[in-house]
N, C-alpha and C. Protein backbone atom coordinates (compact mmCIF):
# COMPACT_ATOMS: atom_id res chain seq x y z
N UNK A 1 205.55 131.60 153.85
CA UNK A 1 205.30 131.82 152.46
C UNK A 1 205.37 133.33 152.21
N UNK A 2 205.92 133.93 151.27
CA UNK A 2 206.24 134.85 151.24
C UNK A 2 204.94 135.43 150.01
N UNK A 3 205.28 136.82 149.72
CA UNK A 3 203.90 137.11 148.80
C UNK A 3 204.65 136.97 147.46
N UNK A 4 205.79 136.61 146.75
CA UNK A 4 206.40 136.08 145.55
C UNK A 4 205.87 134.65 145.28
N UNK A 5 205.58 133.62 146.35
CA UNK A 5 205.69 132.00 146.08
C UNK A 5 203.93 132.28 145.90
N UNK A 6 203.67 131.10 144.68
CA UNK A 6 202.22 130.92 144.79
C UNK A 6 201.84 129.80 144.77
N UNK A 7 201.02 129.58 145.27
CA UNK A 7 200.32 128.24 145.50
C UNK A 7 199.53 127.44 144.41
N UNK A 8 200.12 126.26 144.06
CA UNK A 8 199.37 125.83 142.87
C UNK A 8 198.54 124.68 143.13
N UNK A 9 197.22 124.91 143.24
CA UNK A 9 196.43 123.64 143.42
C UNK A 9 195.66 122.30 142.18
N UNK A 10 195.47 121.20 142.50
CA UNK A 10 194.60 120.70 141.40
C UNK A 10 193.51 121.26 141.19
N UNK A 11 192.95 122.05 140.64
CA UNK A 11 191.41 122.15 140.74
C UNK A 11 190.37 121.24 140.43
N UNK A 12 190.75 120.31 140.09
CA UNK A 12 190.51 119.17 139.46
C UNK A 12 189.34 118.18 140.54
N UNK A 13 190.17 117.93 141.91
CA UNK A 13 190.23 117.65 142.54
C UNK A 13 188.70 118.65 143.56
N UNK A 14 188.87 119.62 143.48
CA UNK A 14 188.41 120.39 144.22
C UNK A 14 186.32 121.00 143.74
N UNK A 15 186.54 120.36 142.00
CA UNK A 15 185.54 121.20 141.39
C UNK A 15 184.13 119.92 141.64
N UNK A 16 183.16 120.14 141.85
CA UNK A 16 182.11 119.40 141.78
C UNK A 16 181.78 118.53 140.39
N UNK A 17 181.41 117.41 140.49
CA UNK A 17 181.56 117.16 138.77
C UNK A 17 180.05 117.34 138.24
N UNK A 18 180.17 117.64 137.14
CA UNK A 18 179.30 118.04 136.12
C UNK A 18 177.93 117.35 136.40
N UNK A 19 176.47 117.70 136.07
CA UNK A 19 175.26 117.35 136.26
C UNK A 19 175.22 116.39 134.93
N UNK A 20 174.76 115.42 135.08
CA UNK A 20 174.67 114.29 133.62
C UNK A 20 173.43 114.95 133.06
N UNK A 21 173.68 115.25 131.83
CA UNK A 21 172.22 115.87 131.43
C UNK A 21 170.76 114.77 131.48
N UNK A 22 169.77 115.30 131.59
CA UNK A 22 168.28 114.52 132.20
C UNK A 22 168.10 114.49 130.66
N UNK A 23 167.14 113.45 130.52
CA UNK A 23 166.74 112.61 129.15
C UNK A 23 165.91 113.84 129.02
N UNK A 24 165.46 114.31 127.86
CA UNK A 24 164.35 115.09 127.66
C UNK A 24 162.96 114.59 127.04
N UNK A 25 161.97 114.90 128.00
CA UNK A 25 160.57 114.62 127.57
C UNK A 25 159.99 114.29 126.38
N UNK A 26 159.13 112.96 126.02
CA UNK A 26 159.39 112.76 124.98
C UNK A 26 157.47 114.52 124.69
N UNK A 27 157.70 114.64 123.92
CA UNK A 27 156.95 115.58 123.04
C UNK A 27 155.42 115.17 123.22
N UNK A 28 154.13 115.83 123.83
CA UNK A 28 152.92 115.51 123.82
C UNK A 28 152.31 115.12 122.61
N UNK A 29 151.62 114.34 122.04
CA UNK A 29 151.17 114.56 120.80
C UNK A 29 150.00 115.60 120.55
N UNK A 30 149.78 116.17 119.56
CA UNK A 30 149.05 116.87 118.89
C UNK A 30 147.57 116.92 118.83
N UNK A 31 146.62 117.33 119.71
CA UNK A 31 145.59 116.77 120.41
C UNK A 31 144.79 117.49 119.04
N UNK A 32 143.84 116.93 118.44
CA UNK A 32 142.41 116.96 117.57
C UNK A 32 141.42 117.05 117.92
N UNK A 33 140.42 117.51 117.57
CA UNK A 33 138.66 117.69 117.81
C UNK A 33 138.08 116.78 116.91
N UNK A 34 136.75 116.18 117.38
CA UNK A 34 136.27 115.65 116.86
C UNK A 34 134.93 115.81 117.19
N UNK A 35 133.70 115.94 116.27
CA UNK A 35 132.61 116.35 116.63
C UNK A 35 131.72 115.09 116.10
N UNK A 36 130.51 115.15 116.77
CA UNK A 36 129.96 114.18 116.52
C UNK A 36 128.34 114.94 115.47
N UNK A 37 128.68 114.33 114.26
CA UNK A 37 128.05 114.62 113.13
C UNK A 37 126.74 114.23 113.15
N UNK A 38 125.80 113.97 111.91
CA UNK A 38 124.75 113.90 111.58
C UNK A 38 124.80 114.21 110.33
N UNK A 39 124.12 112.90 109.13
CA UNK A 39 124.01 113.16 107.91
C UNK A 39 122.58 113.07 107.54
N UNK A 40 122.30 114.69 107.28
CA UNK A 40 120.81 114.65 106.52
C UNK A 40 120.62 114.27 105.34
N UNK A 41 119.84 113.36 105.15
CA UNK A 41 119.51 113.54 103.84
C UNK A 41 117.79 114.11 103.30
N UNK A 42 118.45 115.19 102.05
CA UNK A 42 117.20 116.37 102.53
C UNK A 42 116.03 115.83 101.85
N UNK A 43 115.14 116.40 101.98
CA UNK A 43 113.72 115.74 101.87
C UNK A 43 113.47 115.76 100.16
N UNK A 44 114.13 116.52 99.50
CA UNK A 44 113.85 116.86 98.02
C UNK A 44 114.20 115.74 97.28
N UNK A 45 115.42 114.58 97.95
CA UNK A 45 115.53 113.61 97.37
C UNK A 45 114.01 112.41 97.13
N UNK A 46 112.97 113.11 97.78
CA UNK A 46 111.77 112.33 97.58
C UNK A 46 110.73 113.16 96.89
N UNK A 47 111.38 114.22 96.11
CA UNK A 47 110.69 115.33 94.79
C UNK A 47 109.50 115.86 96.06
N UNK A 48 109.74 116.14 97.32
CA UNK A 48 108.71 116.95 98.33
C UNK A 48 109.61 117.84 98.85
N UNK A 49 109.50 119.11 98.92
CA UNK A 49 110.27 120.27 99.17
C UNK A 49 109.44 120.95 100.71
N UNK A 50 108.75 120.38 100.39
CA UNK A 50 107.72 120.78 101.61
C UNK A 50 107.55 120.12 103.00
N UNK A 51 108.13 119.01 103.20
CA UNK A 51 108.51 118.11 104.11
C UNK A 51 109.62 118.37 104.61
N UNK A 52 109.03 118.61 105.97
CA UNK A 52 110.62 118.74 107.09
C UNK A 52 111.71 117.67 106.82
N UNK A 53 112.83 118.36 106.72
CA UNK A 53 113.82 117.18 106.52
C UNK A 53 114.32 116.67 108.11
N UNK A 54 113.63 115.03 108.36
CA UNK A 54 113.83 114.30 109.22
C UNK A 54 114.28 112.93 109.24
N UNK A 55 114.94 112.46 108.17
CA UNK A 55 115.09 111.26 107.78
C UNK A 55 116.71 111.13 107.98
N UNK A 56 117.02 110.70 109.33
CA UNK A 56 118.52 110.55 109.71
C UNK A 56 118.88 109.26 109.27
N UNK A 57 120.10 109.39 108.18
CA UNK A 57 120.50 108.42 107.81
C UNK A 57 121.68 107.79 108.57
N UNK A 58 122.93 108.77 108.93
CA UNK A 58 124.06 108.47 109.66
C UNK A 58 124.40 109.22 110.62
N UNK A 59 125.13 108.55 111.44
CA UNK A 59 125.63 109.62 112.81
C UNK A 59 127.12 109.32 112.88
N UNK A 60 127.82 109.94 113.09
CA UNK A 60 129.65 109.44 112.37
C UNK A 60 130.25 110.79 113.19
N UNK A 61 131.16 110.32 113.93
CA UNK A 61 132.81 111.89 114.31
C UNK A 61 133.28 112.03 112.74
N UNK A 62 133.22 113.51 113.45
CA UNK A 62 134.13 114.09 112.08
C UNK A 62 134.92 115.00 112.62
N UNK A 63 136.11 115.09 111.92
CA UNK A 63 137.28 115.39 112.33
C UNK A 63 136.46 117.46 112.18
N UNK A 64 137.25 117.83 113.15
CA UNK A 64 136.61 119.75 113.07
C UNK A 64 137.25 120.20 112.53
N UNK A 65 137.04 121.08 111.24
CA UNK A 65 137.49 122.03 111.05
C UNK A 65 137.19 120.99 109.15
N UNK A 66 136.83 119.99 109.51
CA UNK A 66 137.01 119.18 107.95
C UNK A 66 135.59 118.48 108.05
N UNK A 67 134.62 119.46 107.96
CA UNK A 67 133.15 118.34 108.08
C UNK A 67 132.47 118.88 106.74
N UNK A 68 132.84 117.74 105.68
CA UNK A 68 131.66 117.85 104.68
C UNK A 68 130.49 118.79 104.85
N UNK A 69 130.06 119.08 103.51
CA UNK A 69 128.64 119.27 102.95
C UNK A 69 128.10 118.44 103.84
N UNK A 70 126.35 118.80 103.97
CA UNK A 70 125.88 117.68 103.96
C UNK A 70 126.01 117.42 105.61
N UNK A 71 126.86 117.25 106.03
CA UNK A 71 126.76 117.11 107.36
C UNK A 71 126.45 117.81 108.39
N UNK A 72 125.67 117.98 109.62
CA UNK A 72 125.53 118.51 110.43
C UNK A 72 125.80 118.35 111.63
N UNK A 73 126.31 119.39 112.88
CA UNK A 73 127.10 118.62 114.10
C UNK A 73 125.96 118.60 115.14
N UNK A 74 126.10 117.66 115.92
CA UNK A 74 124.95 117.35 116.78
C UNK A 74 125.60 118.58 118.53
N UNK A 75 124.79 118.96 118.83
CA UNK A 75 125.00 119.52 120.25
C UNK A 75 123.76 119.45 121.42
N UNK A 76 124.66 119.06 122.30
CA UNK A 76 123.86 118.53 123.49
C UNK A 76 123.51 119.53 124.28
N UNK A 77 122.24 119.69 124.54
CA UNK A 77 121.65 121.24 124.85
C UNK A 77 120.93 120.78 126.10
N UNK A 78 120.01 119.39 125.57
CA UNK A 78 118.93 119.18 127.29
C UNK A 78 119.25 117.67 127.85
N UNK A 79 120.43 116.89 127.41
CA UNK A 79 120.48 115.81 127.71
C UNK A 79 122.02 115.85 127.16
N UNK A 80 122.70 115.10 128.38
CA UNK A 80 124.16 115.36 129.01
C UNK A 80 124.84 114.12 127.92
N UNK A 81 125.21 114.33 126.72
CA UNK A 81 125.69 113.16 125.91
C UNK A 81 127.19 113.78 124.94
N UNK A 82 128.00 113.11 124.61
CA UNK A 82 129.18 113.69 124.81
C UNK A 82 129.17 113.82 123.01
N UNK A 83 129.80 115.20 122.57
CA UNK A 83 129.38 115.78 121.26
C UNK A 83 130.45 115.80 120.74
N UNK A 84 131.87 116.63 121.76
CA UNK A 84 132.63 116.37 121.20
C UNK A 84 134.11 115.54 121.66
N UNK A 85 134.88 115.36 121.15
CA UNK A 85 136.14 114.43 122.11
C UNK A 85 137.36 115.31 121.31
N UNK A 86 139.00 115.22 122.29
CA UNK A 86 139.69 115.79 122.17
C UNK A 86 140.63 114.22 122.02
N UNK A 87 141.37 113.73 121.07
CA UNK A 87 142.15 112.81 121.08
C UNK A 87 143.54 112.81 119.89
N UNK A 88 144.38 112.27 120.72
CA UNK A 88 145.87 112.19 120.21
C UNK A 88 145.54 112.37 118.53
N UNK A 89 146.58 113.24 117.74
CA UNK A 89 146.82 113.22 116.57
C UNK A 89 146.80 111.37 115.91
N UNK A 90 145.87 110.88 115.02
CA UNK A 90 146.19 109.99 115.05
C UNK A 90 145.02 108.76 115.37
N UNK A 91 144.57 108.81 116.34
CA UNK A 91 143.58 108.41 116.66
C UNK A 91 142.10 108.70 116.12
N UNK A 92 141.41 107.94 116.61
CA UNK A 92 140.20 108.00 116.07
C UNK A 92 138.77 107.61 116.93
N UNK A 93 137.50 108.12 117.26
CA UNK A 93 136.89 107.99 118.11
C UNK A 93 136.28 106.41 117.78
């Protein structure tokens, strides 16, 4: 072979074939807080202003960052009870 003649190959033949692209992950959903509430109702509704307000009417999750008037969040300080939960956009405790 002289250095004028050139060699023509398939490359075709020669090239590795292509990676099939991988499915892509479907997307985590959107994780929420949820706290676990307490609805006072205050003592003045019984015309006594002077009375500790202790009269628990409801205990209800409320979504964080969206907790009514009126409501208060409970936190577990001396007894191991679960206050708040982290769950899928969507869900509900």
């Amino acid at each position: 072979m002289s250095f004028n003649e050139i060699e023509i190959r398939d490359v075709g033949r020669w090239s590795t074939p292509s990676p099939k692209p991988s499915p892509k992950p479907e997307p985590k959903p959107k994780l929420v807080t949820w706290r676990l509430c307490v609805w006072l109702e205050p003592s003045d509704a019984y015309g006594n202003m002077n009375e500790p307000i202790d009269d628990v009417r409801l205990v209800k999750w409320r979504l964080s960052g969206d907790i009514p008037k009126g409501w208060c969040l409970i936190e577990a300080q001396s007894q191991p009870i679960e206050t708040i939960r982290q769950l899928p956009e969507g869900q509900e405790p």
